[in-house]
N, C-alpha and C. Protein backbone atom coordinates (compact mmCIF):
# COMPACT_ATOMS: atom_id res chain seq x y z
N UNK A 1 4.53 15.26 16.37
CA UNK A 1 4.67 14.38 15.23
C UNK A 1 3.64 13.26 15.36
N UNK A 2 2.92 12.97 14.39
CA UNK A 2 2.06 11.74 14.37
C UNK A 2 2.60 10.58 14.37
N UNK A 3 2.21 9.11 14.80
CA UNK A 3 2.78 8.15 14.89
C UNK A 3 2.48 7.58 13.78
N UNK A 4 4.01 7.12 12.97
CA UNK A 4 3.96 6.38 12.18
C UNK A 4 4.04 5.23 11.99
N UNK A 5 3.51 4.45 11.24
CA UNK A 5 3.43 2.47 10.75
C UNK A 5 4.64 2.43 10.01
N UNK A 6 5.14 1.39 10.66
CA UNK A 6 6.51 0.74 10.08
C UNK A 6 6.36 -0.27 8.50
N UNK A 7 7.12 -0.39 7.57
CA UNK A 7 6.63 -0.99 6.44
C UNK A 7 7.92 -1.49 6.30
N UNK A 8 7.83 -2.70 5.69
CA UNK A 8 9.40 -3.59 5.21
C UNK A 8 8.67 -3.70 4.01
N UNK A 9 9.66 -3.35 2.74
CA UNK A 9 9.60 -3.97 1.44
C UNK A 9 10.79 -4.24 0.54
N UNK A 10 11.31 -4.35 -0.47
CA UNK A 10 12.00 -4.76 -1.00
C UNK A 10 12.62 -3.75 -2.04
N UNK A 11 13.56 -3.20 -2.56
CA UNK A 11 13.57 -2.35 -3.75
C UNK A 11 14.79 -2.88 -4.53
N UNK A 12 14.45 -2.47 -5.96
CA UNK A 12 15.74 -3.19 -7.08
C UNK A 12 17.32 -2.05 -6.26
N UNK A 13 18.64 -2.89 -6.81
CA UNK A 13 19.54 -2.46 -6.43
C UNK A 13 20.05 -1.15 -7.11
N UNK A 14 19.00 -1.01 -8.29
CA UNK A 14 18.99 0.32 -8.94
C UNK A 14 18.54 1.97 -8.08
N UNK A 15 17.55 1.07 -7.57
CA UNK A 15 16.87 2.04 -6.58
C UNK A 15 17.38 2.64 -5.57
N UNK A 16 18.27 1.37 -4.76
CA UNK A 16 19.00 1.55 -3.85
C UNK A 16 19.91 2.64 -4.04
N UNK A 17 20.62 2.35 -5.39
CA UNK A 17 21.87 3.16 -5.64
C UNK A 17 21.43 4.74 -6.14
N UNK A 18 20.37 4.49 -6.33
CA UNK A 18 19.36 6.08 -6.85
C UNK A 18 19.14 6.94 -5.43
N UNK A 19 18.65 5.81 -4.47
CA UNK A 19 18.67 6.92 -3.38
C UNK A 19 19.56 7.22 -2.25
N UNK A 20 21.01 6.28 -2.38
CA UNK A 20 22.80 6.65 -1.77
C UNK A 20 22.59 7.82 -2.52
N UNK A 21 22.93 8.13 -3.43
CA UNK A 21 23.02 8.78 -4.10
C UNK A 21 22.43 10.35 -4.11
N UNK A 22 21.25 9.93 -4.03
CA UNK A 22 20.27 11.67 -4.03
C UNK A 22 21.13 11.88 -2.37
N UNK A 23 20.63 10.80 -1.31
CA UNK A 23 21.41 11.27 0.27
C UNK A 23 22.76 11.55 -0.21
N UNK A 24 23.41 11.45 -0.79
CA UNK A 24 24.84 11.71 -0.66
C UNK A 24 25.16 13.43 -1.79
N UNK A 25 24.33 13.39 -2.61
CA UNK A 25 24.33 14.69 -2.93
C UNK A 25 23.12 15.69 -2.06
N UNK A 26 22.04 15.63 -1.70
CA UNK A 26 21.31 16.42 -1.13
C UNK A 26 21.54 16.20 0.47
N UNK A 27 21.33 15.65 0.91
CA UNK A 27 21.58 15.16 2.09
C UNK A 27 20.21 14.17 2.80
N UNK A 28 19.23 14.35 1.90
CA UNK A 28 17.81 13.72 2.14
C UNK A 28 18.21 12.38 2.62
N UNK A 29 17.92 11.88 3.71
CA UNK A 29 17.83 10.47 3.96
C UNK A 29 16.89 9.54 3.42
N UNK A 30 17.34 8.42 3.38
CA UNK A 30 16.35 7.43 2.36
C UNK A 30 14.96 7.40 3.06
N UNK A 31 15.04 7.52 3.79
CA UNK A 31 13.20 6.96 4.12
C UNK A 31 12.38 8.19 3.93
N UNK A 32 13.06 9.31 4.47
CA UNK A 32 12.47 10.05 4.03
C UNK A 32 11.93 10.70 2.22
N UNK A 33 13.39 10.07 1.66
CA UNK A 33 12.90 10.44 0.07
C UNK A 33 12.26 9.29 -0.71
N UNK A 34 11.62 8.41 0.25
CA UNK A 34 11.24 7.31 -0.14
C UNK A 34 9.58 7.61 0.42
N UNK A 35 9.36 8.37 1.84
CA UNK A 35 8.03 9.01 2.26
C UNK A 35 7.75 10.15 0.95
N UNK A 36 7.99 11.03 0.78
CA UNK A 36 7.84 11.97 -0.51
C UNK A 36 7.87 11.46 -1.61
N UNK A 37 7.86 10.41 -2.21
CA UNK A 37 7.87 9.58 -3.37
C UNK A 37 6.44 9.27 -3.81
N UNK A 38 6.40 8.76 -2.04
CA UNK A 38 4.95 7.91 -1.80
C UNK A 38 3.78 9.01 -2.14
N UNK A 39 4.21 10.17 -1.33
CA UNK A 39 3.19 11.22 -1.40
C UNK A 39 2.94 11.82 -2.53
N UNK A 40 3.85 11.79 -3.31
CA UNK A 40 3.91 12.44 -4.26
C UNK A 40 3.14 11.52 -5.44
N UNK A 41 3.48 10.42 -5.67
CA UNK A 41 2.28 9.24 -6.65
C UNK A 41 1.29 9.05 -5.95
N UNK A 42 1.01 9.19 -4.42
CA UNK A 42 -0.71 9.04 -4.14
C UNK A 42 -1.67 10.36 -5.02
N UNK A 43 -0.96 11.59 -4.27
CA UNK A 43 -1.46 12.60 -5.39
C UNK A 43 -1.51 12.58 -6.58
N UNK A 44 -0.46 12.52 -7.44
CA UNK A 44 -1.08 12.04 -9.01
C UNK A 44 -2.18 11.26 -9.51
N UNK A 45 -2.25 10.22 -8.42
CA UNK A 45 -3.22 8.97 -8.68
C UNK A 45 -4.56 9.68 -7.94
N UNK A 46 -4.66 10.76 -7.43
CA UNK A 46 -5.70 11.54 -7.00
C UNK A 46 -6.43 10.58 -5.86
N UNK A 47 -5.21 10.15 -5.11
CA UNK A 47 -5.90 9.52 -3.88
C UNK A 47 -5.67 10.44 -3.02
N UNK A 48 -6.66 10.44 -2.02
CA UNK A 48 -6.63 11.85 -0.76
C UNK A 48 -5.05 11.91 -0.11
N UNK A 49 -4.60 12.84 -0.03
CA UNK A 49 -3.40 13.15 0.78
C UNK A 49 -3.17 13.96 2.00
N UNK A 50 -3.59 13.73 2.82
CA UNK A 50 -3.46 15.43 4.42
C UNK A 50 -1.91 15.01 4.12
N UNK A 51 -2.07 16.20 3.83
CA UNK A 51 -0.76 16.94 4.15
C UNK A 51 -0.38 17.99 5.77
N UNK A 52 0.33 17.97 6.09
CA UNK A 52 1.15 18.41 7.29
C UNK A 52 0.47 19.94 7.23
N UNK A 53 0.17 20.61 6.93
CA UNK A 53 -0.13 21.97 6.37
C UNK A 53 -1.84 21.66 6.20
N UNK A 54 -2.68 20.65 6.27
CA UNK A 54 -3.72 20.72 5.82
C UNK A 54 -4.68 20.96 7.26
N UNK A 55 -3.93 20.28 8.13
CA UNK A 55 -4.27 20.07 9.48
C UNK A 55 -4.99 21.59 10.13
N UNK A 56 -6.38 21.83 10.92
CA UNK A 56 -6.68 22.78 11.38
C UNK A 56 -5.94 23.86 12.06
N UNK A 57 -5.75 25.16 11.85
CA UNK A 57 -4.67 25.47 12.80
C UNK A 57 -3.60 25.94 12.23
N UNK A 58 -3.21 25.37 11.13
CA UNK A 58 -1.60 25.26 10.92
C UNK A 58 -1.99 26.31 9.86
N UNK A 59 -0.93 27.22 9.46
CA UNK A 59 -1.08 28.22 8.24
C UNK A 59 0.04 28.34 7.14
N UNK A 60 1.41 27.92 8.14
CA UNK A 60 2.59 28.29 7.98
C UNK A 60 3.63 27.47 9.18
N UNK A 61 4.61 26.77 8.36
CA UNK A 61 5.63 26.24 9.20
C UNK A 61 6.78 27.28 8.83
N UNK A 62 6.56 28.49 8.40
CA UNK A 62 7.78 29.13 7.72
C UNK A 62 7.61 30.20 8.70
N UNK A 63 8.36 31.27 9.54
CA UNK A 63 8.83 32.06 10.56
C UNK A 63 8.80 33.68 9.28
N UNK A 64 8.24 34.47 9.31
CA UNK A 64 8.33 35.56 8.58
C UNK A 64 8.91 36.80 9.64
N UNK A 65 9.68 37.26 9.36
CA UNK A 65 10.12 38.72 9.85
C UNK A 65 9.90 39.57 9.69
């Protein structure tokens, strides 16, 4: 796993309750559906993204039988 930078910010209480919520029906934990958020509007905004999968080497995190 690469080392990640810690970030403190602030979010409306709407937000908050948007993402209890997705964790409590999906099971996604907040930071994490709060990392995929991020990734997901850098790409739209067509800022570069490596993705986990982009990395040399890697082809497949999925196990085929």
């Amino acid at each position: 796993m690469t080392p990640r930078k810690r970030y403190s910010f602030f979010i409306d209480p709407e937000l908050d309750s948007g993402l209890k919520a997705l964790k409590q029906r999906d099971g996604t934990p907040e930071a994490e559906a709060i990392r995929r958020a991020i990734a997901e509007y850098l790409e739209r905004r067509g800022v570069w993204w490596k993705k986990k999968t982009d990395r040399p080497g890697v082809t497949s995190t999925r196990k085929r039988s």
